[in-house]
C-alpha atoms as a PDB file:
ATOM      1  CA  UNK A   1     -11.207   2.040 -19.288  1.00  0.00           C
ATOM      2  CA  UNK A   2      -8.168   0.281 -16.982  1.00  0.00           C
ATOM      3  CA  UNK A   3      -5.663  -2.406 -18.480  1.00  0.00           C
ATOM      4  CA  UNK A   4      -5.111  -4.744 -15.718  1.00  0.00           C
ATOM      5  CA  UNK A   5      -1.811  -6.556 -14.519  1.00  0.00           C
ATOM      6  CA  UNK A   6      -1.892  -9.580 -12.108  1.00  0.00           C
ATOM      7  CA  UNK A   7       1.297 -10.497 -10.623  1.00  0.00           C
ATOM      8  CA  UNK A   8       2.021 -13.406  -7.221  1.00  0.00           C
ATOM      9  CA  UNK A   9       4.699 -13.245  -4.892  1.00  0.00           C
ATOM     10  CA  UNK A  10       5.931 -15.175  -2.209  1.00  0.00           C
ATOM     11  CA  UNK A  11       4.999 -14.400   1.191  1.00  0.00           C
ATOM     12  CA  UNK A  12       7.892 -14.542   3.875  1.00  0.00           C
ATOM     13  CA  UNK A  13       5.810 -16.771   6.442  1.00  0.00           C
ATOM     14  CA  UNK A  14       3.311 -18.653   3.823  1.00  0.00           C
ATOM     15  CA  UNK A  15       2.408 -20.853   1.217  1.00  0.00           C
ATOM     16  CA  UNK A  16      -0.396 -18.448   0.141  1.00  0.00           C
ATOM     17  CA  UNK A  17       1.212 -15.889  -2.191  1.00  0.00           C
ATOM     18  CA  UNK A  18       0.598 -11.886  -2.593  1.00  0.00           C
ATOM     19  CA  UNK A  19      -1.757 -10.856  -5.125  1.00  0.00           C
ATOM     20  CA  UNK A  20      -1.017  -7.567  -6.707  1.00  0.00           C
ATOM     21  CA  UNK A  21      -3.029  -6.103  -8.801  1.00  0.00           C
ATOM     22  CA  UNK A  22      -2.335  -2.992 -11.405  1.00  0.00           C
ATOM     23  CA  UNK A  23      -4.927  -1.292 -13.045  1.00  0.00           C
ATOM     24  CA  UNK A  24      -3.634   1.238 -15.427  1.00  0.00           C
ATOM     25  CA  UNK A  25      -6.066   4.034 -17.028  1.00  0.00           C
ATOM     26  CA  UNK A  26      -6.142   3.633 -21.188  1.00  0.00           C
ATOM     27  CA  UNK A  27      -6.172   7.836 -20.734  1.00  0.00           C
ATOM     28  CA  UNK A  28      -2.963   9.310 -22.219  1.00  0.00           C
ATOM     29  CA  UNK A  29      -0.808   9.618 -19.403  1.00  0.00           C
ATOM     30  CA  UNK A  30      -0.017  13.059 -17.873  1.00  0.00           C
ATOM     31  CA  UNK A  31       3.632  14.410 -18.644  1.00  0.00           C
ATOM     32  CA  UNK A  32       4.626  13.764 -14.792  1.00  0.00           C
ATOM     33  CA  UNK A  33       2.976  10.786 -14.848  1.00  0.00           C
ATOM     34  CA  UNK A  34      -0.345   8.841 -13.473  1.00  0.00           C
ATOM     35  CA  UNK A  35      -1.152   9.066  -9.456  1.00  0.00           C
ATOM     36  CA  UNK A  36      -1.059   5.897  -7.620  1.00  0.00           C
ATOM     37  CA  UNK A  37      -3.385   4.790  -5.102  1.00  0.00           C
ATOM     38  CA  UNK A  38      -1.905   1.494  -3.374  1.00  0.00           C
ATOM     39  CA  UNK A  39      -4.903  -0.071  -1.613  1.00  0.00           C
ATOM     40  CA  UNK A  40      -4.127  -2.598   1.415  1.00  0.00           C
ATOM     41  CA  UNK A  41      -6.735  -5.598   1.876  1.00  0.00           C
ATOM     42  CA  UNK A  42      -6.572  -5.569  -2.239  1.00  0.00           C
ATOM     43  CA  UNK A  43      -9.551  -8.865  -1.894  1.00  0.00           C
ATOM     44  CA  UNK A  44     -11.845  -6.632   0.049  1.00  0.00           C
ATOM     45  CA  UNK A  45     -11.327  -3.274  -0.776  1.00  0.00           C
ATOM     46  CA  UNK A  46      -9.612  -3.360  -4.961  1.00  0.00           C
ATOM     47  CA  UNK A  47     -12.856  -3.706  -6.774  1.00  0.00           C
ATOM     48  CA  UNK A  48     -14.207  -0.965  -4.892  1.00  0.00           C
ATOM     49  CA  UNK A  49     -11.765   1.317  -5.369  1.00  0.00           C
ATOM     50  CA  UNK A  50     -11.175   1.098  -8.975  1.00  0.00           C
ATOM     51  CA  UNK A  51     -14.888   1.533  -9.273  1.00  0.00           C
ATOM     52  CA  UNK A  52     -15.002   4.996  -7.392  1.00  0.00           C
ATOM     53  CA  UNK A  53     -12.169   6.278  -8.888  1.00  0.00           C
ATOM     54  CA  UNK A  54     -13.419   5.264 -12.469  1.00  0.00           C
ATOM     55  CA  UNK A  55     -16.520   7.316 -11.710  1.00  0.00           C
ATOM     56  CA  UNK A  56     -15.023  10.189  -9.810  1.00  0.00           C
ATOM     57  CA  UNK A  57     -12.752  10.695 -12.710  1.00  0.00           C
ATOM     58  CA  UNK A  58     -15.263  10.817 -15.176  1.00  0.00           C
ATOM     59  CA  UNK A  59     -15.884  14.197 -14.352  1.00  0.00           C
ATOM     60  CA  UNK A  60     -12.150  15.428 -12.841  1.00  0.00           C
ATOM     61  CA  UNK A  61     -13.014  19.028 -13.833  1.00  0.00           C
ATOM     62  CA  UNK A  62     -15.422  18.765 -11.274  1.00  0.00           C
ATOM     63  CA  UNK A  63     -14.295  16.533  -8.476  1.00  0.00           C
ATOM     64  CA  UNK A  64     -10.939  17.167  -8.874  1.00  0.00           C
ATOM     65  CA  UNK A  65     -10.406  13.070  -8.950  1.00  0.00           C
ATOM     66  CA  UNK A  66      -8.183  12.622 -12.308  1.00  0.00           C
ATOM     67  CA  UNK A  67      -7.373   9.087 -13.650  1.00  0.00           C
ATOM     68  CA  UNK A  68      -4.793   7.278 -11.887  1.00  0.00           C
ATOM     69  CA  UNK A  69      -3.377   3.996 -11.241  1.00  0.00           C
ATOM     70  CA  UNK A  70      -4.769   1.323  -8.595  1.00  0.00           C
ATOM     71  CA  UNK A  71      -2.596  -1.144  -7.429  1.00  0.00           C
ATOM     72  CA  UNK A  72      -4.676  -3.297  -5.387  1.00  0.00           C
ATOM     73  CA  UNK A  73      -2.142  -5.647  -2.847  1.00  0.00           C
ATOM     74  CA  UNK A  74      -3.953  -8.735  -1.373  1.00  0.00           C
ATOM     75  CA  UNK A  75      -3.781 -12.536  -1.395  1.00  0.00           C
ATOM     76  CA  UNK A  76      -4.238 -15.354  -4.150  1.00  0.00           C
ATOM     77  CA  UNK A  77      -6.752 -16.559  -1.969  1.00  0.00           C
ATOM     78  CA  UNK A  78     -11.108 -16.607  -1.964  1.00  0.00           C
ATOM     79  CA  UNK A  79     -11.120 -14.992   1.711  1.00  0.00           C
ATOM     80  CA  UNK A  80     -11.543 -11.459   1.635  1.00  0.00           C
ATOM     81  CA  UNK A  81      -9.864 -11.004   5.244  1.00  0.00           C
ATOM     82  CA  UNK A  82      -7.391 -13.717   4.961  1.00  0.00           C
ATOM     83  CA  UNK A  83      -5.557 -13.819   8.264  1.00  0.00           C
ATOM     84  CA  UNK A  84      -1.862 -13.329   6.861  1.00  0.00           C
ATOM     85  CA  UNK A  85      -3.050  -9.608   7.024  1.00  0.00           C
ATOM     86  CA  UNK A  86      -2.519  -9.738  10.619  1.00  0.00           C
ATOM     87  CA  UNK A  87       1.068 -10.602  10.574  1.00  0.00           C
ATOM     88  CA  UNK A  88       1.604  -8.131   7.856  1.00  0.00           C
ATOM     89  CA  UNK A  89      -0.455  -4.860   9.178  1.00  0.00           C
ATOM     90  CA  UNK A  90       0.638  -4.987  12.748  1.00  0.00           C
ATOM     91  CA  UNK A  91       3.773  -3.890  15.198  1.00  0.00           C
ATOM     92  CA  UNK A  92       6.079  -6.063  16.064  1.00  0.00           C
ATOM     93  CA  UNK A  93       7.019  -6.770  19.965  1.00  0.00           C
ATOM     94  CA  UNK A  94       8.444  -8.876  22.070  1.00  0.00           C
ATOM     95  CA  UNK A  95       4.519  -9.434  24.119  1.00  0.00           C
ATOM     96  CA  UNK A  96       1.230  -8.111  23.024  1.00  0.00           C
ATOM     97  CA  UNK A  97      -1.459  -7.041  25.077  1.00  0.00           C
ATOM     98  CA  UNK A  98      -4.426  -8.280  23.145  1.00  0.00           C
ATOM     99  CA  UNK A  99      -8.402  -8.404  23.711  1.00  0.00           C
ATOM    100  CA  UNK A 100     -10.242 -11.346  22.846  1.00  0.00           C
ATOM    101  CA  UNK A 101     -11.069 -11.859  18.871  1.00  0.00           C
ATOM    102  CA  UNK A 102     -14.758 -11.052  18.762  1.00  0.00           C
ATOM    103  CA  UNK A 103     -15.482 -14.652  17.188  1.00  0.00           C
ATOM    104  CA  UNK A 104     -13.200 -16.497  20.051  1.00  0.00           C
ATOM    105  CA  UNK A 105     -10.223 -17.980  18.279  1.00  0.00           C
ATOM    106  CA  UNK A 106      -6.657 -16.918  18.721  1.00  0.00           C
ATOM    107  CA  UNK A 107      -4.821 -14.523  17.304  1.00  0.00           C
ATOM    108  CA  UNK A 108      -2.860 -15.434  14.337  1.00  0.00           C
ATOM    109  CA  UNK A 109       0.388 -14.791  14.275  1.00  0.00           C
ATOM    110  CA  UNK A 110       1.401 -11.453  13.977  1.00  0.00           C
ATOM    111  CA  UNK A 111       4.109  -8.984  13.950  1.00  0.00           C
ATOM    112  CA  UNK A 112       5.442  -8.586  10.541  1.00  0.00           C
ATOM    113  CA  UNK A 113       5.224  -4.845   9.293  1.00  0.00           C
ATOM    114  CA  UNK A 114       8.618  -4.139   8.606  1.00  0.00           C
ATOM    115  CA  UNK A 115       9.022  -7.277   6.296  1.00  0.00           C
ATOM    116  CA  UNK A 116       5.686  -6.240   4.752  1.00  0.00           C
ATOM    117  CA  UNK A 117       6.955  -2.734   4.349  1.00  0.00           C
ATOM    118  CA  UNK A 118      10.000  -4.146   2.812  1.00  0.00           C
ATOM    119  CA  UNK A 119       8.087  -5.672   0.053  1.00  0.00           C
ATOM    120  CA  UNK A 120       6.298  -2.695  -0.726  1.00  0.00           C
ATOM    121  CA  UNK A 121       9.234   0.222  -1.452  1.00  0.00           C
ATOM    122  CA  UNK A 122      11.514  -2.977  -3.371  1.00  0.00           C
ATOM    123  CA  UNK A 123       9.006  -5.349  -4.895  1.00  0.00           C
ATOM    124  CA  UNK A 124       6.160  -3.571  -5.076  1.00  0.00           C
ATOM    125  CA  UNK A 125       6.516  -0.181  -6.232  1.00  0.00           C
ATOM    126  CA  UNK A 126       9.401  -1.092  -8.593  1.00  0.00           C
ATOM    127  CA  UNK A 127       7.103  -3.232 -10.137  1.00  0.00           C
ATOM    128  CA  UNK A 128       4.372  -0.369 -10.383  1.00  0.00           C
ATOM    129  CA  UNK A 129       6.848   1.778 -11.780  1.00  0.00           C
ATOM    130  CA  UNK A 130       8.398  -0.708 -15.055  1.00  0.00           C
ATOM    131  CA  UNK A 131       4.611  -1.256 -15.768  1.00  0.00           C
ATOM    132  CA  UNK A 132       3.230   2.201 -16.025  1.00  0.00           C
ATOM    133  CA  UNK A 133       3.937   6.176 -16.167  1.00  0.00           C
ATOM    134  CA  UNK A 134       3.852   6.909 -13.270  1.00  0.00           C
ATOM    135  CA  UNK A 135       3.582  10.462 -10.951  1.00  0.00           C
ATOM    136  CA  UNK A 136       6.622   9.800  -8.008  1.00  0.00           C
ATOM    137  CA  UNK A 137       5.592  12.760  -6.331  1.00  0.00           C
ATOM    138  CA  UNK A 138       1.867  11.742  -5.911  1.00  0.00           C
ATOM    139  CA  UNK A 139       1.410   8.071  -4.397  1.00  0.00           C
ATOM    140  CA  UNK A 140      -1.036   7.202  -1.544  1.00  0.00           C
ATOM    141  CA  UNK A 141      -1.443   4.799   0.294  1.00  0.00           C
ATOM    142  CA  UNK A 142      -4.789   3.314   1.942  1.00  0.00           C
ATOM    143  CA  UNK A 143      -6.049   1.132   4.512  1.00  0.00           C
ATOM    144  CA  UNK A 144      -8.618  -0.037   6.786  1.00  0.00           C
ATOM    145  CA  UNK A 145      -8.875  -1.170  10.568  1.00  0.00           C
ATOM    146  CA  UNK A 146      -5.953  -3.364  10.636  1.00  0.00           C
ATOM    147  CA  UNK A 147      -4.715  -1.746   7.504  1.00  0.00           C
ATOM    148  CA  UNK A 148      -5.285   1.809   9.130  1.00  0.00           C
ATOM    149  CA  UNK A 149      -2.769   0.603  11.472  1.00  0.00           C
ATOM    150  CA  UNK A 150      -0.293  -0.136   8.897  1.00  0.00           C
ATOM    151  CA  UNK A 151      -0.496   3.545   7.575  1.00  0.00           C
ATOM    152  CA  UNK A 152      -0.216   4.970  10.398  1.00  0.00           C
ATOM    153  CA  UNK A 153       2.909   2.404  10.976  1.00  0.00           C
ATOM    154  CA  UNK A 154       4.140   3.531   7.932  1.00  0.00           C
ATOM    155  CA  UNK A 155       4.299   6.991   8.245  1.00  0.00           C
ATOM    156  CA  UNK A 156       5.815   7.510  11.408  1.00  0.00           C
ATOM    157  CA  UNK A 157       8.787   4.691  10.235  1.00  0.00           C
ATOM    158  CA  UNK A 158       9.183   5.503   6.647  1.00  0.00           C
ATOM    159  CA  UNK A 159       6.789   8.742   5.804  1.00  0.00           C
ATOM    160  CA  UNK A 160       8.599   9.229   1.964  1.00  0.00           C
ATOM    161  CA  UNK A 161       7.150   6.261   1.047  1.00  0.00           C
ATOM    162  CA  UNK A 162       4.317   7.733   0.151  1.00  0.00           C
ATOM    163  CA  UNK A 163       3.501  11.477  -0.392  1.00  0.00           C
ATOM    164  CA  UNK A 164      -0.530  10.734   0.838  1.00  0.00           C
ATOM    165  CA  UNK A 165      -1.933   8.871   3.672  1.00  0.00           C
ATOM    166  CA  UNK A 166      -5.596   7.424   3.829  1.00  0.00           C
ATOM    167  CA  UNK A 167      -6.571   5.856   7.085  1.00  0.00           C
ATOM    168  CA  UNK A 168      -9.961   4.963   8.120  1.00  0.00           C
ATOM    169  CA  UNK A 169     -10.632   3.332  11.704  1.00  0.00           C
ATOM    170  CA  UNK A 170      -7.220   2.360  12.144  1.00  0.00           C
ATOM    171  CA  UNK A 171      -6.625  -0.235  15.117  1.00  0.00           C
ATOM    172  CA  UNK A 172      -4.601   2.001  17.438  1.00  0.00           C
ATOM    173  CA  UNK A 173      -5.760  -0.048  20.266  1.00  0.00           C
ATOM    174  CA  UNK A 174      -3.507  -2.907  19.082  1.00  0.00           C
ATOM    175  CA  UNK A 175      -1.242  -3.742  22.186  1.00  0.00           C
ATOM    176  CA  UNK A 176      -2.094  -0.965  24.142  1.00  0.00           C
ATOM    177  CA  UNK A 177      -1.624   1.833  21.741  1.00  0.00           C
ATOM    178  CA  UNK A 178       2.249   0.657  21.032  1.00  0.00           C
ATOM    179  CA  UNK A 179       1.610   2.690  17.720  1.00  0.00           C
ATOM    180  CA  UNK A 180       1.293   6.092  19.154  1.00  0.00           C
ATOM    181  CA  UNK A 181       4.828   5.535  20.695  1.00  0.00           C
ATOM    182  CA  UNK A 182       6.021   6.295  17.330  1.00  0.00           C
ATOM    183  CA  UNK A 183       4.330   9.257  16.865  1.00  0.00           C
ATOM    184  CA  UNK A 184       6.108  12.471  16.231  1.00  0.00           C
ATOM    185  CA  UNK A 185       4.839  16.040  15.401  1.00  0.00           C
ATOM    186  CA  UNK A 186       7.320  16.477  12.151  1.00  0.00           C
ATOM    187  CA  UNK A 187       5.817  13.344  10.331  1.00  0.00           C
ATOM    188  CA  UNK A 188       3.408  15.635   8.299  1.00  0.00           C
ATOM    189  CA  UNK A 189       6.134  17.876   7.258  1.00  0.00           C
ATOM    190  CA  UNK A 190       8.267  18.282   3.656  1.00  0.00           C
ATOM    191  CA  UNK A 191       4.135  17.992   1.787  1.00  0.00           C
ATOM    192  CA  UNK A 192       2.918  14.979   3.543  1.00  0.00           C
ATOM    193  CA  UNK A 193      -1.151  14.859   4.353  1.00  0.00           C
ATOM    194  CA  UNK A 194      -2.548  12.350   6.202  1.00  0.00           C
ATOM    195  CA  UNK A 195      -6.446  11.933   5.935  1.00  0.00           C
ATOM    196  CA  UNK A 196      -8.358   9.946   8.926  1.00  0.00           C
ATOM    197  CA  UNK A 197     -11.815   8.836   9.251  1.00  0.00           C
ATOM    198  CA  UNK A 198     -13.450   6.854  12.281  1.00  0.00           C
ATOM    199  CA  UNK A 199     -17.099   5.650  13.060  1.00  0.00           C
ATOM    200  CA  UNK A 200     -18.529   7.260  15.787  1.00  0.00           C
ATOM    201  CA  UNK A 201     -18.797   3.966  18.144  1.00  0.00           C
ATOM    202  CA  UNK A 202     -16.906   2.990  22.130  1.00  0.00           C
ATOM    203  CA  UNK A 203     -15.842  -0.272  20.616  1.00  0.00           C
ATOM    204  CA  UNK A 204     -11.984  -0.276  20.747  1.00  0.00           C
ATOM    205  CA  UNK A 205     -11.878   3.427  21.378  1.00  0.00           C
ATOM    206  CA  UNK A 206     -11.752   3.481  17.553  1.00  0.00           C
ATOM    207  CA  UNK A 207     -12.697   6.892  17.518  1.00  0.00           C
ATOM    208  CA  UNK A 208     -11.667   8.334  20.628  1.00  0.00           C
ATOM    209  CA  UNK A 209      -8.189   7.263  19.608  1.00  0.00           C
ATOM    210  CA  UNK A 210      -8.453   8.643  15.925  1.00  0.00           C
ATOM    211  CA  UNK A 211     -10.067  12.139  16.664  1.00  0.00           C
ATOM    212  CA  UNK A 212      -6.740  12.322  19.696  1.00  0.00           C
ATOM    213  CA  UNK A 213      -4.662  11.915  16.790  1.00  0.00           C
ATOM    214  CA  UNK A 214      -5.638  14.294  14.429  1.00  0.00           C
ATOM    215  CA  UNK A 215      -5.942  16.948  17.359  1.00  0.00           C
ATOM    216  CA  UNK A 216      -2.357  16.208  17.749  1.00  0.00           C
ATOM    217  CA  UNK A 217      -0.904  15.861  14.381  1.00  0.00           C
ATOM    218  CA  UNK A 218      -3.242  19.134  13.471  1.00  0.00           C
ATOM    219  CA  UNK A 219      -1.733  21.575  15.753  1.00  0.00           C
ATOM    220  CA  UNK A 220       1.815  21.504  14.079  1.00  0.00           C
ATOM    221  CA  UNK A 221       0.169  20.562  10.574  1.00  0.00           C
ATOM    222  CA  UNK A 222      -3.530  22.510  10.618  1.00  0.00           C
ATOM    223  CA  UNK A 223      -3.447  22.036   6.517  1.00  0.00           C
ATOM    224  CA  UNK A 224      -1.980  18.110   6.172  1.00  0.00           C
ATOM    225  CA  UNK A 225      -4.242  16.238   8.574  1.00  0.00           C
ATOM    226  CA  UNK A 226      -8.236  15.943   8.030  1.00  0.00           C
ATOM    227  CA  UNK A 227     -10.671  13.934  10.127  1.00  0.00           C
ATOM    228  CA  UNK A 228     -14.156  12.656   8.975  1.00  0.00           C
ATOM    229  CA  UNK A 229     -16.690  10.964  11.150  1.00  0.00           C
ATOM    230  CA  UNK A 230     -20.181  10.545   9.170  1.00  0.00           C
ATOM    231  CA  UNK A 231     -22.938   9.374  11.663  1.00  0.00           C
ATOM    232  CA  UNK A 232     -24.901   6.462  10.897  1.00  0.00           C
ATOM    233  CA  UNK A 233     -22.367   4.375   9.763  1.00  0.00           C
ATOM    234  CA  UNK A 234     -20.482   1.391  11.060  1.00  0.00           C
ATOM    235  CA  UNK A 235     -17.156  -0.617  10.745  1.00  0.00           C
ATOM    236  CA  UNK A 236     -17.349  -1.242   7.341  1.00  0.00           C
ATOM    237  CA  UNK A 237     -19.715   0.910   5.793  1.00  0.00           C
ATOM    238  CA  UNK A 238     -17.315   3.569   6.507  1.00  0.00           C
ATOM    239  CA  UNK A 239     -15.143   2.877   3.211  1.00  0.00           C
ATOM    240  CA  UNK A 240     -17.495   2.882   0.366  1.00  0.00           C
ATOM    241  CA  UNK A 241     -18.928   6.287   2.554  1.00  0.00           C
ATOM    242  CA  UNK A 242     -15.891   8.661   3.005  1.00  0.00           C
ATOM    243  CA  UNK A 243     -13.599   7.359   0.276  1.00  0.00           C
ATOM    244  CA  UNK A 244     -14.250   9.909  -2.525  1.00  0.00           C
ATOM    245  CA  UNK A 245     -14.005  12.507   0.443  1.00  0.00           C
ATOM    246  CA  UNK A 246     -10.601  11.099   0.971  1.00  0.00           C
ATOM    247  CA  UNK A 247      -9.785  11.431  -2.564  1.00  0.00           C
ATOM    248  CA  UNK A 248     -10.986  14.560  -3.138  1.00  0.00           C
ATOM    249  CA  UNK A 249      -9.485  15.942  -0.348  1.00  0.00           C
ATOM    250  CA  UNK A 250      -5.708  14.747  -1.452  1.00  0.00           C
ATOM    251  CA  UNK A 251      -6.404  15.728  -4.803  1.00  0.00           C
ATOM    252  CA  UNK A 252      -6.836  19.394  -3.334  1.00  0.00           C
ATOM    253  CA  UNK A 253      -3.607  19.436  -1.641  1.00  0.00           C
END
């Protein structure tokens, strides 16, 4: 069983406020506290989530899952992929080099990570931590496509923010690469892990890019980094696929 907290706040370029979302296990909390898993894209991607890690944790002496907290961060809006996330999940600069959107229209506005990021270490997780026990030394973070570019963005600007990293088909492509700029081999160190998963598909390079990644970040951190590609599936099939991988795999660390 969860008990659920909903709390709004304002967004820095919007009427339409954040949604956060914190579902607490009813289990008796461990003495260092629950794990949190902070899930980006909280309208798409929050249900889910709680829903595998309520049934992976069913049976933690087996998948190594245990109970933990889910705060789910999205948008008091219907709109599952509401279009702030754009301006929140990706780089700032002073020109992008963008492709077409696939349905035509521009881009929205974008460019805000660093307000976004803001939010999350002094709004969000303070608000996470006078709600709940919770474990400081075990908090992940996850997101998808544009979201998988905000992880990444995250750890190479402020990797203790999080102890875990789950990125699946992260946009690295986003203004030719400017992410990878960032990059550094020491991001992985002091008992960080990073775990990356792509579709096996040309569009956007998505997994050229990823797989170049991991071969990078692996050969200074063989035991941090992971990299899953399961054939067969696409764009967003991906998540509901490889997520209890992910977790597994971070539990095991």
């Amino acid at each position: 069983m969860q008990h659920e907290l909903i709390q709004t706040f304002r967004h820095p370029i919007s009427d339409i406020s954040y949604q956060v979302s914190i579902s607490i296990p009813t289990d008796r909390a461990p003495k260092e506290g629950f794990p949190v898993l902070y899930v980006l894209d909280g309208n798409a991607y929050g249900t889910l989530c709680r829903e595998i890690v309520k049934i992976q944790s069913r049976r933690a002496e087996k998948t190594g899952v245990s109970p933990m907290i889910i705060v789910s961060i999205g948008y008091a809006v219907n709109d599952i992929f509401p279009s702030l996330r754009v301006y929140d999940f990706t780089p700032a600069s002073a020109a992008a080099s963008l492709p077409p959107k696939p349905d035509g229209a521009s881009w929205p506005t974008h460019g805000g990570p660093k307000e976004f990021l803001d939010f999350l270490e002094t709004i969000v997780q303070p608000f996470v931590y006078q709600s709940a026990p919770v474990n400081p030394h075990n908090q992940i973070l996850f997101g998808h496509s544009l979201g998988g570019l905000f992880v990444l963005n995250t750890l190479f600007e402020r990797p203790n923010l999080f102890r875990n990293y789950i990125c699946f088909s992260p946009s690295i492509w986003w203004n030719d690469k400017e992410i990878l700029n960032k990059e550094r081999a020491d991001f992985l160190m002091h008992d960080r892990n990073l775990f990356i998963a792509a579709e096996r598909t040309e569009k956007m390079d998505m997994h050229e890019n990823a797989f170049l990644l991991f071969q990078r970040l692996q050969v200074n951190n063989p035991r941090a980094v992971a990299f899953r590609s399961p054939t067969g599936e696409n764009h967003m099939s991906i998540v509901p696929t490889v997520l209890s991988d992910a977790l597994r795999y971070l539990f095991s660390r």
